[in-house]
PDB file of N, CA and C in Angstrom:
ATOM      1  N   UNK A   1     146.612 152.806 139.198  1.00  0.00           N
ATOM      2  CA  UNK A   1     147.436 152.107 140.169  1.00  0.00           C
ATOM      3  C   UNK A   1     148.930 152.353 139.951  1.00  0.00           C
ATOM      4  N   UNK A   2     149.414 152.498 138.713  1.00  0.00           N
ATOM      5  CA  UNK A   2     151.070 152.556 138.383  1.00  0.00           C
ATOM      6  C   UNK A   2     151.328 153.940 139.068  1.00  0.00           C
ATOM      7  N   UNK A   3     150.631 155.083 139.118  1.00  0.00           N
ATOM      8  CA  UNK A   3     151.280 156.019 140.142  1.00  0.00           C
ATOM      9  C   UNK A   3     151.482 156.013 141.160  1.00  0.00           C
ATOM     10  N   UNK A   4     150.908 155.148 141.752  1.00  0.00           N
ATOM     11  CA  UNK A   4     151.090 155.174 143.004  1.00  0.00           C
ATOM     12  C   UNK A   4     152.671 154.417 143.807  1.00  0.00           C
ATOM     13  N   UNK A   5     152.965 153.757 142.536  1.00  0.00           N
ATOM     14  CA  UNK A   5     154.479 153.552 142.576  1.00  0.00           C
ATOM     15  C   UNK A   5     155.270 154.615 142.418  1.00  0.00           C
ATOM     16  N   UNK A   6     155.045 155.162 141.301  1.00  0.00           N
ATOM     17  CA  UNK A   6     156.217 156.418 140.543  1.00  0.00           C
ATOM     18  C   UNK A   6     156.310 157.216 141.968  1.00  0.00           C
ATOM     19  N   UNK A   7     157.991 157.220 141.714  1.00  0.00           N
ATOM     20  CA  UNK A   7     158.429 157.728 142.952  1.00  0.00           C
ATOM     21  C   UNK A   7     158.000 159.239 142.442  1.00  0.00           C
ATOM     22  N   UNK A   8     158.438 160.135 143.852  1.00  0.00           N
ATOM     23  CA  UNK A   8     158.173 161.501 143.784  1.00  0.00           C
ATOM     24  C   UNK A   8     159.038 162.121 142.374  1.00  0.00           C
ATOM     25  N   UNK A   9     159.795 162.005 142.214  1.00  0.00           N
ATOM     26  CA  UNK A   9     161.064 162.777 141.665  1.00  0.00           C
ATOM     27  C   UNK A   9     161.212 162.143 140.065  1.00  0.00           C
ATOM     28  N   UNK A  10     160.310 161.377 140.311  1.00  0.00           N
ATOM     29  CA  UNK A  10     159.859 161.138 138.517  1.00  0.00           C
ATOM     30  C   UNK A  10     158.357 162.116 138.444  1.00  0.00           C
ATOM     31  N   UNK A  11     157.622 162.066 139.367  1.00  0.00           N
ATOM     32  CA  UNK A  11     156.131 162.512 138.711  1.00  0.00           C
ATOM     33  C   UNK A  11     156.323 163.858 137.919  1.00  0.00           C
ATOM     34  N   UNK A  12     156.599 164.637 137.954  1.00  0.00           N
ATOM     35  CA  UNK A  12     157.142 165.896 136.929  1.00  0.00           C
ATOM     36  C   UNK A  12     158.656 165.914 136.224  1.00  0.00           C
ATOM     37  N   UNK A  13     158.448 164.584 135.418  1.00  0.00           N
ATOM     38  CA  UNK A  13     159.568 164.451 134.654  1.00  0.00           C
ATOM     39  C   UNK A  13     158.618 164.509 133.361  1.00  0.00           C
ATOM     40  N   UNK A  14     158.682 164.520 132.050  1.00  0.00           N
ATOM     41  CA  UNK A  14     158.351 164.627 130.821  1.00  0.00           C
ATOM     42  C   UNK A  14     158.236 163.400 130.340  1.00  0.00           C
ATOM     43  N   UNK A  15     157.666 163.365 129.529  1.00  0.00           N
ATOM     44  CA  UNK A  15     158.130 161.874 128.718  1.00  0.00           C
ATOM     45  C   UNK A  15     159.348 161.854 128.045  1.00  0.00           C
ATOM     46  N   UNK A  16     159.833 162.409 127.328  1.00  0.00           N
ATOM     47  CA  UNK A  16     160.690 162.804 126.728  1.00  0.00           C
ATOM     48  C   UNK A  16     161.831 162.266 127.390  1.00  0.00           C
ATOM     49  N   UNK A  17     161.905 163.117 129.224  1.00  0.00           N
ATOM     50  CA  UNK A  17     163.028 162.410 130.213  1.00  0.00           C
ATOM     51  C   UNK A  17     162.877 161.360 130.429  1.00  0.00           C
ATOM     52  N   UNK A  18     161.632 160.397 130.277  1.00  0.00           N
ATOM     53  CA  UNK A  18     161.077 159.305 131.092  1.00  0.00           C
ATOM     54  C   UNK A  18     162.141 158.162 129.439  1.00  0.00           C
ATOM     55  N   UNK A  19     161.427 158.368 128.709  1.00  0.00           N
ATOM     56  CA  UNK A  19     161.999 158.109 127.444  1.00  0.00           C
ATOM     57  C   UNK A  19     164.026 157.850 127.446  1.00  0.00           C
ATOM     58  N   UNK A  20     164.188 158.875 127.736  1.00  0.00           N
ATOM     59  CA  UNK A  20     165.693 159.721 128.079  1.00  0.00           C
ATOM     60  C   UNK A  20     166.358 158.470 129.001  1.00  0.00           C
ATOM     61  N   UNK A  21     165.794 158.347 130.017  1.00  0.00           N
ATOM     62  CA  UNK A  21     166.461 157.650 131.228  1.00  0.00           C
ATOM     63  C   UNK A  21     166.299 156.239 130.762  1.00  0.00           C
ATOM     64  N   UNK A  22     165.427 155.229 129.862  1.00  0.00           N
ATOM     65  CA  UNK A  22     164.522 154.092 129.796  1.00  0.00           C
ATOM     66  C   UNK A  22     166.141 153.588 128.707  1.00  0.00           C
ATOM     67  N   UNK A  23     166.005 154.726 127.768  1.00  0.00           N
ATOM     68  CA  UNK A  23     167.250 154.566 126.468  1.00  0.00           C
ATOM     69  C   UNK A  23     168.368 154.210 127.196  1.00  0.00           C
ATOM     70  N   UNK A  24     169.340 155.240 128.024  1.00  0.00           N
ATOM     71  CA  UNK A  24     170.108 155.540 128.831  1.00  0.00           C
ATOM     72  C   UNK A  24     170.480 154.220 129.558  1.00  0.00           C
ATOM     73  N   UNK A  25     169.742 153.616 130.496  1.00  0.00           N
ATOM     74  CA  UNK A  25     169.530 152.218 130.965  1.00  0.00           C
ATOM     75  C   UNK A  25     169.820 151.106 129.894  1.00  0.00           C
ATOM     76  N   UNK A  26     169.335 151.312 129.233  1.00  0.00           N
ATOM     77  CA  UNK A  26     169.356 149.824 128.042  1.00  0.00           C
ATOM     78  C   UNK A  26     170.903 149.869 127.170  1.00  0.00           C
ATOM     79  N   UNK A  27     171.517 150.759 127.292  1.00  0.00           N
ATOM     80  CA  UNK A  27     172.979 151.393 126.653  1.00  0.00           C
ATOM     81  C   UNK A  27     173.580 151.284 127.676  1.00  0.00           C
ATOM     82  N   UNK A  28     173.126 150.757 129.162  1.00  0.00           N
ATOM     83  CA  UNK A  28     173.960 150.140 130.219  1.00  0.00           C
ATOM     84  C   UNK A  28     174.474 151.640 130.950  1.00  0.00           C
ATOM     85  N   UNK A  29     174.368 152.975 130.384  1.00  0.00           N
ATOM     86  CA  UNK A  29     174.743 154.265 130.842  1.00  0.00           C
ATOM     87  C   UNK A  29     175.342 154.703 130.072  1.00  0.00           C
ATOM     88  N   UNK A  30     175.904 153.828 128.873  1.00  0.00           N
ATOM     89  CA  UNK A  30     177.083 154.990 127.926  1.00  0.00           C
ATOM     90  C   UNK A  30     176.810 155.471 126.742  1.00  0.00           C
ATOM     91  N   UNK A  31     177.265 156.796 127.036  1.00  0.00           N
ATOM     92  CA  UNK A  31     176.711 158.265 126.533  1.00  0.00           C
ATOM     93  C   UNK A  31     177.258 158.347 125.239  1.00  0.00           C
ATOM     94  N   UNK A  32     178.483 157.221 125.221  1.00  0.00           N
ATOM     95  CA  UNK A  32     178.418 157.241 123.300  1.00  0.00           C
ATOM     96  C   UNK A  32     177.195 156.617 122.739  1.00  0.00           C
ATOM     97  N   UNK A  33     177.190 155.412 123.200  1.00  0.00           N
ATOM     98  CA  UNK A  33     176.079 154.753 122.985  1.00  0.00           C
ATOM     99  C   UNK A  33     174.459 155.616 122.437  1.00  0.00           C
ATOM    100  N   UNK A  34     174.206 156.157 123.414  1.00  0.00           N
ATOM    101  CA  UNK A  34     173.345 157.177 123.441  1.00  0.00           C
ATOM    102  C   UNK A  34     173.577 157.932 122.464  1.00  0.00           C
ATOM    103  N   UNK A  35     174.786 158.874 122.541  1.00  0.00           N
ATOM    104  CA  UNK A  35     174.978 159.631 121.197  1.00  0.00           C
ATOM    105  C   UNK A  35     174.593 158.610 119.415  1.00  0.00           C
ATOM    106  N   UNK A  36     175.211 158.066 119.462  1.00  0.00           N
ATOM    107  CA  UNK A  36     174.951 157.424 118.573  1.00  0.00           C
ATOM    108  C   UNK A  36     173.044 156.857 117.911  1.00  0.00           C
ATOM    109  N   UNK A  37     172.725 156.251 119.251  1.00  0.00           N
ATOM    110  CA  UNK A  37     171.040 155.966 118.842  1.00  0.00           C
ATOM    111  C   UNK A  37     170.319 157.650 118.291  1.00  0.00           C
ATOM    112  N   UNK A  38     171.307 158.587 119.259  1.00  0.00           N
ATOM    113  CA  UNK A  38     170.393 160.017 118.999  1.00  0.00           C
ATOM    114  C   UNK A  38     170.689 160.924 118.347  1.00  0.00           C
ATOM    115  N   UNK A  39     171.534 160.350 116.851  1.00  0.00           N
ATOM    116  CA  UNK A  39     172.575 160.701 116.270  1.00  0.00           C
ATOM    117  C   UNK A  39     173.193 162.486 116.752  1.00  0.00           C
ATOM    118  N   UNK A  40     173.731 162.218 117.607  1.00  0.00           N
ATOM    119  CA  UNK A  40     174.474 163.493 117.998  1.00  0.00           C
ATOM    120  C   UNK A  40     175.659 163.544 118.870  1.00  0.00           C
ATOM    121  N   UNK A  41     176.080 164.661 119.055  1.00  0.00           N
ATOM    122  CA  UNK A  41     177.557 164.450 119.826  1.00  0.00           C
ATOM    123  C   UNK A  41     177.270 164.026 120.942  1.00  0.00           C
ATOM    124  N   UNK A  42     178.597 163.779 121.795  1.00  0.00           N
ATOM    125  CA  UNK A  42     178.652 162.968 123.541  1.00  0.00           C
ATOM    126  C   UNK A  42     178.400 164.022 123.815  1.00  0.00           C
ATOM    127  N   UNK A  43     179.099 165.083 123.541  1.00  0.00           N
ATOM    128  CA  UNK A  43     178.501 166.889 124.510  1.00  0.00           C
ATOM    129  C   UNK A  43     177.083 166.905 124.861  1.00  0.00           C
ATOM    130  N   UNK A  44     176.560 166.729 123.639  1.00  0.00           N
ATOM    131  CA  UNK A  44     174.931 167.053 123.629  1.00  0.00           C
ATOM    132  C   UNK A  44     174.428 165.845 124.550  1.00  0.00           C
ATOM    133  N   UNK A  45     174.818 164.872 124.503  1.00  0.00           N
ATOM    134  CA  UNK A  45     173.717 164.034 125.156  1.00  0.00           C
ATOM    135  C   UNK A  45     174.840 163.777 126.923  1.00  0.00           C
ATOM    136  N   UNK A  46     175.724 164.579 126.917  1.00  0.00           N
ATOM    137  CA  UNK A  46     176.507 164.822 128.414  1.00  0.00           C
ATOM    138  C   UNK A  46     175.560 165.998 129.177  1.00  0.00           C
ATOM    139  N   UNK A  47     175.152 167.357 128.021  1.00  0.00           N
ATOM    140  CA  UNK A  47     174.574 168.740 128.482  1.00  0.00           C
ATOM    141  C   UNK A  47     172.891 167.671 128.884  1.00  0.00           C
ATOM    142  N   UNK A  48     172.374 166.942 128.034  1.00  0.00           N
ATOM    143  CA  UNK A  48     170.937 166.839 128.332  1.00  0.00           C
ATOM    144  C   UNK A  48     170.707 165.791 129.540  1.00  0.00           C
ATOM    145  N   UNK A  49     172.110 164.830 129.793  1.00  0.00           N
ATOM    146  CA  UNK A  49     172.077 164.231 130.771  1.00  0.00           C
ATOM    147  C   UNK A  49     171.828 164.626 132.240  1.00  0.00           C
ATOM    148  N   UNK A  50     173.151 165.940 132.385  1.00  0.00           N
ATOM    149  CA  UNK A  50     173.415 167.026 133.040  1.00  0.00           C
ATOM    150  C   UNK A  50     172.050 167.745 133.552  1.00  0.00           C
ATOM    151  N   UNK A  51     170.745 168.042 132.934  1.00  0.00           N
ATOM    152  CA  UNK A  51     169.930 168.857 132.619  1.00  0.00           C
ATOM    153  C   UNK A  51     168.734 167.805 133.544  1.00  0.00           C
ATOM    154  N   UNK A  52     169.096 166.610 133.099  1.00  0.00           N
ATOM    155  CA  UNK A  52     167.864 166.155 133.584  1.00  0.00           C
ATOM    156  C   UNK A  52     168.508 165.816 135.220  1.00  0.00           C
ATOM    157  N   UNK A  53     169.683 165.678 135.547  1.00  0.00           N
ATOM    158  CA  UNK A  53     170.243 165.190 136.909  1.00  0.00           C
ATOM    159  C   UNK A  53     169.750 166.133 137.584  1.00  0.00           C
ATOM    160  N   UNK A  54     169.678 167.728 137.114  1.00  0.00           N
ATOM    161  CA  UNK A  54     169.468 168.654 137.638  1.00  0.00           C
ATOM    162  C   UNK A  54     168.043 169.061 138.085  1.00  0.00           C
ATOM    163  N   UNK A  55     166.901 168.412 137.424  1.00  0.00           N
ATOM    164  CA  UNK A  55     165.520 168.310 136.966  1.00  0.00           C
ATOM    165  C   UNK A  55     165.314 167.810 138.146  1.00  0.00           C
ATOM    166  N   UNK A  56     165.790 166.248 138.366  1.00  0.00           N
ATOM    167  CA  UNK A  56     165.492 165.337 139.264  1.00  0.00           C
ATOM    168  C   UNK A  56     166.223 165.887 140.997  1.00  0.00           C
ATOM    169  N   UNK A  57     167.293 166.777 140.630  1.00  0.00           N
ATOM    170  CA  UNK A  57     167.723 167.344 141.923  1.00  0.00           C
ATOM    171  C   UNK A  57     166.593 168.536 142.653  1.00  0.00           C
ATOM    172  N   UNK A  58     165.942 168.788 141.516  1.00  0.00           N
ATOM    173  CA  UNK A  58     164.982 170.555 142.008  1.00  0.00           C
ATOM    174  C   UNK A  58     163.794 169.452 142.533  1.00  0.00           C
ATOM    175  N   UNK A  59     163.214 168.564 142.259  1.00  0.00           N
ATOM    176  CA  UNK A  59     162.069 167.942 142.682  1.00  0.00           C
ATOM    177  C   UNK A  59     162.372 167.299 144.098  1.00  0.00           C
ATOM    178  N   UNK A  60     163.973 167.338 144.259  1.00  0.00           N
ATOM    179  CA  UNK A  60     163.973 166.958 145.958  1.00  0.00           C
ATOM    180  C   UNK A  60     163.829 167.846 146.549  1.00  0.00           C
ATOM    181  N   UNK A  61     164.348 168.624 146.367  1.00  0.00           N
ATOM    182  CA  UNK A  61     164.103 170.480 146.766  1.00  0.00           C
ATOM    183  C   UNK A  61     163.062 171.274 146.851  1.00  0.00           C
ATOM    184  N   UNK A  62     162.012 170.950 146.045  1.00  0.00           N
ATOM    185  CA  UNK A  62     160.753 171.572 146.105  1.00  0.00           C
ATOM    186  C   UNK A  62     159.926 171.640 146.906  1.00  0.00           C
ATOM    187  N   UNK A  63     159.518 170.510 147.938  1.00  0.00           N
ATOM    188  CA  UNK A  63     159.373 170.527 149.283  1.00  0.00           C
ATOM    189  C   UNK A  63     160.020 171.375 150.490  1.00  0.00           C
ATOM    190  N   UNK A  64     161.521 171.562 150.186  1.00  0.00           N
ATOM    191  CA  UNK A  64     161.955 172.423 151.336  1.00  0.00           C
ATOM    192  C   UNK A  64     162.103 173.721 150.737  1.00  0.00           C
ATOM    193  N   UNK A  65     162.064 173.995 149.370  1.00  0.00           N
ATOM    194  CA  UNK A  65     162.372 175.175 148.931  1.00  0.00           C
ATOM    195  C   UNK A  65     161.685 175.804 148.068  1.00  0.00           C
ATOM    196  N   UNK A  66     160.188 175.969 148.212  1.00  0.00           N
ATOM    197  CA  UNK A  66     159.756 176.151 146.628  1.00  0.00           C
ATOM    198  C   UNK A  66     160.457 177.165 146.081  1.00  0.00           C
ATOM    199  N   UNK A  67     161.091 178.232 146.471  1.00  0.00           N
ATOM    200  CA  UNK A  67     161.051 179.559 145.638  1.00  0.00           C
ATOM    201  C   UNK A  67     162.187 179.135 144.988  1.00  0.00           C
ATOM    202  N   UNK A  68     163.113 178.435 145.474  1.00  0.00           N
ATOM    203  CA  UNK A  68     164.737 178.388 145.310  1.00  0.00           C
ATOM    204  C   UNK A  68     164.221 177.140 144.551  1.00  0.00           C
ATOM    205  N   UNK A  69     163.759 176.662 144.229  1.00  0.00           N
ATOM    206  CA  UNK A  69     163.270 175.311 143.170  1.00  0.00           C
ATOM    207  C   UNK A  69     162.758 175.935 141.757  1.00  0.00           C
ATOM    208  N   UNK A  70     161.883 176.705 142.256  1.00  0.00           N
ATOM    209  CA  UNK A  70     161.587 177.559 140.918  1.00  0.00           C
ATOM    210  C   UNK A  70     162.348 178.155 140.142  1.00  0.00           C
ATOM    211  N   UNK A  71     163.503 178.987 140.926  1.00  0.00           N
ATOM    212  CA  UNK A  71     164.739 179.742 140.333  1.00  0.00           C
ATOM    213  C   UNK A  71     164.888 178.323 138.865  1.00  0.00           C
ATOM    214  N   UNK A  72     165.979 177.648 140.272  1.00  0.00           N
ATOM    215  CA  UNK A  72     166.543 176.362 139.442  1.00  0.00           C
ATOM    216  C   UNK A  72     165.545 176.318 138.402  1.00  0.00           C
ATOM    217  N   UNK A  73     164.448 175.624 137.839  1.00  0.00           N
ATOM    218  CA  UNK A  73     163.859 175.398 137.200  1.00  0.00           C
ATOM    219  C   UNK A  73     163.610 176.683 135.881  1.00  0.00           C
ATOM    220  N   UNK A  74     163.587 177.487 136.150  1.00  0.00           N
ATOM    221  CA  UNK A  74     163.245 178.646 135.457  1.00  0.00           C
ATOM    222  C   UNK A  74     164.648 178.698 134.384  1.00  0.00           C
ATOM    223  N   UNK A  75     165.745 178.439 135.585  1.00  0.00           N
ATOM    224  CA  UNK A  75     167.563 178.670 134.335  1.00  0.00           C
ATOM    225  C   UNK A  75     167.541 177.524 133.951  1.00  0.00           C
ATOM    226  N   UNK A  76     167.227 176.259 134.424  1.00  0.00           N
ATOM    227  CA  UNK A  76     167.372 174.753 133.374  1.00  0.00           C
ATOM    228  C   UNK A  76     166.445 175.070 132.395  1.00  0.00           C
ATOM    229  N   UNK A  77     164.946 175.833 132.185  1.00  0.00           N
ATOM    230  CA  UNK A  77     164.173 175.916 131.264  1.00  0.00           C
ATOM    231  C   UNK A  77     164.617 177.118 130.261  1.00  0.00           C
ATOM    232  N   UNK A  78     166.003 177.410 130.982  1.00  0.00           N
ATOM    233  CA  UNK A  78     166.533 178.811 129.769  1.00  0.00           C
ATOM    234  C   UNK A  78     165.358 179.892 129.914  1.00  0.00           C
ATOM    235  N   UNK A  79     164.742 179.886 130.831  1.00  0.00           N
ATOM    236  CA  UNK A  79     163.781 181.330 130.978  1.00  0.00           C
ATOM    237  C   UNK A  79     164.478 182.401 131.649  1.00  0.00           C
ATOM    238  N   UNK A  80     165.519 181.867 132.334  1.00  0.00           N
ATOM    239  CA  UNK A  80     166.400 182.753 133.411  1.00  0.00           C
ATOM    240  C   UNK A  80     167.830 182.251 133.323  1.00  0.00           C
ATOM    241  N   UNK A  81     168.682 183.364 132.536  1.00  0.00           N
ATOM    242  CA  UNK A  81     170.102 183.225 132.958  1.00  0.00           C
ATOM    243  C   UNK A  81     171.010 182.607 134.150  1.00  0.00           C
ATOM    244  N   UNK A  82     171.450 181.550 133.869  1.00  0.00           N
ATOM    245  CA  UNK A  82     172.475 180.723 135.300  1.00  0.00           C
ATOM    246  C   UNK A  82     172.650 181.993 136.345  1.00  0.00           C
ATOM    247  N   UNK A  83     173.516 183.347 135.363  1.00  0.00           N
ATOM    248  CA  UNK A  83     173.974 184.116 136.322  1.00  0.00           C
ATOM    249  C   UNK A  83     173.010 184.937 137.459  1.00  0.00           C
ATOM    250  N   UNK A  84     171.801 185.356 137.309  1.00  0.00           N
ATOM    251  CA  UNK A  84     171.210 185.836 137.047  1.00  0.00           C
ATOM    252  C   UNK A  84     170.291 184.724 138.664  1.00  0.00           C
ATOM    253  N   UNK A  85     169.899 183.998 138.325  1.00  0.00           N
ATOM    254  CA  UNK A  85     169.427 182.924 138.632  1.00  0.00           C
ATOM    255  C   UNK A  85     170.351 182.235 140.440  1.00  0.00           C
ATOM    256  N   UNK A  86     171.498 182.172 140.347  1.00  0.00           N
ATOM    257  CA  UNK A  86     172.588 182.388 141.321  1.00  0.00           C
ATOM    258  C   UNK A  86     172.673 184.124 142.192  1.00  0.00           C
ATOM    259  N   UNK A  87     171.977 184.346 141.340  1.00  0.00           N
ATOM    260  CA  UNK A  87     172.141 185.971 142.155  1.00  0.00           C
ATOM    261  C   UNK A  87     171.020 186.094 143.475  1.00  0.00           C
ATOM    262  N   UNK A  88     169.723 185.295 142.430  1.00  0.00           N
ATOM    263  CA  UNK A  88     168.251 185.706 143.531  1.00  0.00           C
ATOM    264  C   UNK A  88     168.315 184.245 144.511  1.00  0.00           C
ATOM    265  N   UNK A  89     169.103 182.896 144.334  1.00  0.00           N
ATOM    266  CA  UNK A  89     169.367 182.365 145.330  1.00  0.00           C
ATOM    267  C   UNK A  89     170.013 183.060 146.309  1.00  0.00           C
ATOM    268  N   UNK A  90     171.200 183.491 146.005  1.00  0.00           N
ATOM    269  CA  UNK A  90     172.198 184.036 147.119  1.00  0.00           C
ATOM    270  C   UNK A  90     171.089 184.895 147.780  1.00  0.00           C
ATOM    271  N   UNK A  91     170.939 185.509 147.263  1.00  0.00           N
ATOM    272  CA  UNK A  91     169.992 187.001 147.998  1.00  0.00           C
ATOM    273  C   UNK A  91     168.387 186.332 149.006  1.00  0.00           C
ATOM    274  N   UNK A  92     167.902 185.328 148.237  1.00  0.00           N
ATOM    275  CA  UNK A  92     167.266 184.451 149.028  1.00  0.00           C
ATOM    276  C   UNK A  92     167.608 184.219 150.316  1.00  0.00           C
ATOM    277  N   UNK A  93     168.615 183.270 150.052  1.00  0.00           N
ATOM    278  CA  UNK A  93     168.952 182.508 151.321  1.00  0.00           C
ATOM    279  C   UNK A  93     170.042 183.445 152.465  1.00  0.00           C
ATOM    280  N   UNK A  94     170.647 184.851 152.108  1.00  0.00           N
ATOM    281  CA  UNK A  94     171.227 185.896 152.919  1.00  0.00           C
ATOM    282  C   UNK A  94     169.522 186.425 154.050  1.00  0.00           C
ATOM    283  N   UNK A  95     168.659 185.994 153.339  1.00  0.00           N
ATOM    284  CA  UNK A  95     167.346 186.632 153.915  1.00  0.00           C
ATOM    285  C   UNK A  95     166.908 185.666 155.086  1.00  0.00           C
ATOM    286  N   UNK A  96     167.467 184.388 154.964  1.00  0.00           N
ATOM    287  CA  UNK A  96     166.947 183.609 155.707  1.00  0.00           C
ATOM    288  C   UNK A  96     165.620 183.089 155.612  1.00  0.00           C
ATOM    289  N   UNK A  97     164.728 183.388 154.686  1.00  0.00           N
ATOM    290  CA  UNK A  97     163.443 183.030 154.510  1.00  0.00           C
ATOM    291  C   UNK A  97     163.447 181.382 154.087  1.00  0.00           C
ATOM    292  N   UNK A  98     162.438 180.700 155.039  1.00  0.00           N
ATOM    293  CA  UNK A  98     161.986 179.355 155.130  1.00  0.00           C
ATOM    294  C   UNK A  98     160.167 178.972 154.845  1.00  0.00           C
ATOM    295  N   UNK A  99     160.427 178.111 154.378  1.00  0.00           N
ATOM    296  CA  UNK A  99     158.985 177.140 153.706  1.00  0.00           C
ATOM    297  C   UNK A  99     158.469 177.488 154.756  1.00  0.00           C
ATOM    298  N   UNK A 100     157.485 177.555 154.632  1.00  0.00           N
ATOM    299  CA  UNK A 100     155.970 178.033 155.076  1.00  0.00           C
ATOM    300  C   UNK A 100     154.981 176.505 155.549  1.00  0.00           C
TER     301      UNK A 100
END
């Protein structure tokens, strides 16, 4: 029954993020805070914040875009260079190709 709540844009989040966001909340949002419970710098827990905003942005997208969702997903998972990754969007969407 609890899935059937979980919005879309959590269901392929990790635990880890689920974990991530639960901490995050209870520290009221601040990322020293956070740094501190996760003993590490504000950078690091600014980059993993960053990472998951981005996570939760490709799962709105995945519906209108799978291929261009995958990209995204592939350079947040470090399988595919940012640059690299920005190249086969552009070239994508110059094509005009749409969801099916």
């Amino acid at each position: 029954m609890a899935l059937e709540i979980v919005p879309e844009w959590m269901v392929n989040l990790e635990d880890e993020d689920v974990t991530f966001i639960k901490k995050f909340l209870q520290a009221s949002g601040s990322l020293k805070e956070m740094a501190r419970q996760y003993g590490v710098t504000y950078p690091t827990v600014r980059l993993r914040l960053d990472k998951l905003i981005q996570k939760i942005q490709i799962s709105e997208d995945t519906a209108n875009e799978p291929y261009v969702a995958l990209i995204k997903r592939l350079a947040i998972g470090d399988k595919l260079d940012f640059d690299t990754a920005k190249i086969l969007i552009a070239e994508y969407k110059k094509l005009g190709v749409k969801a099916t």
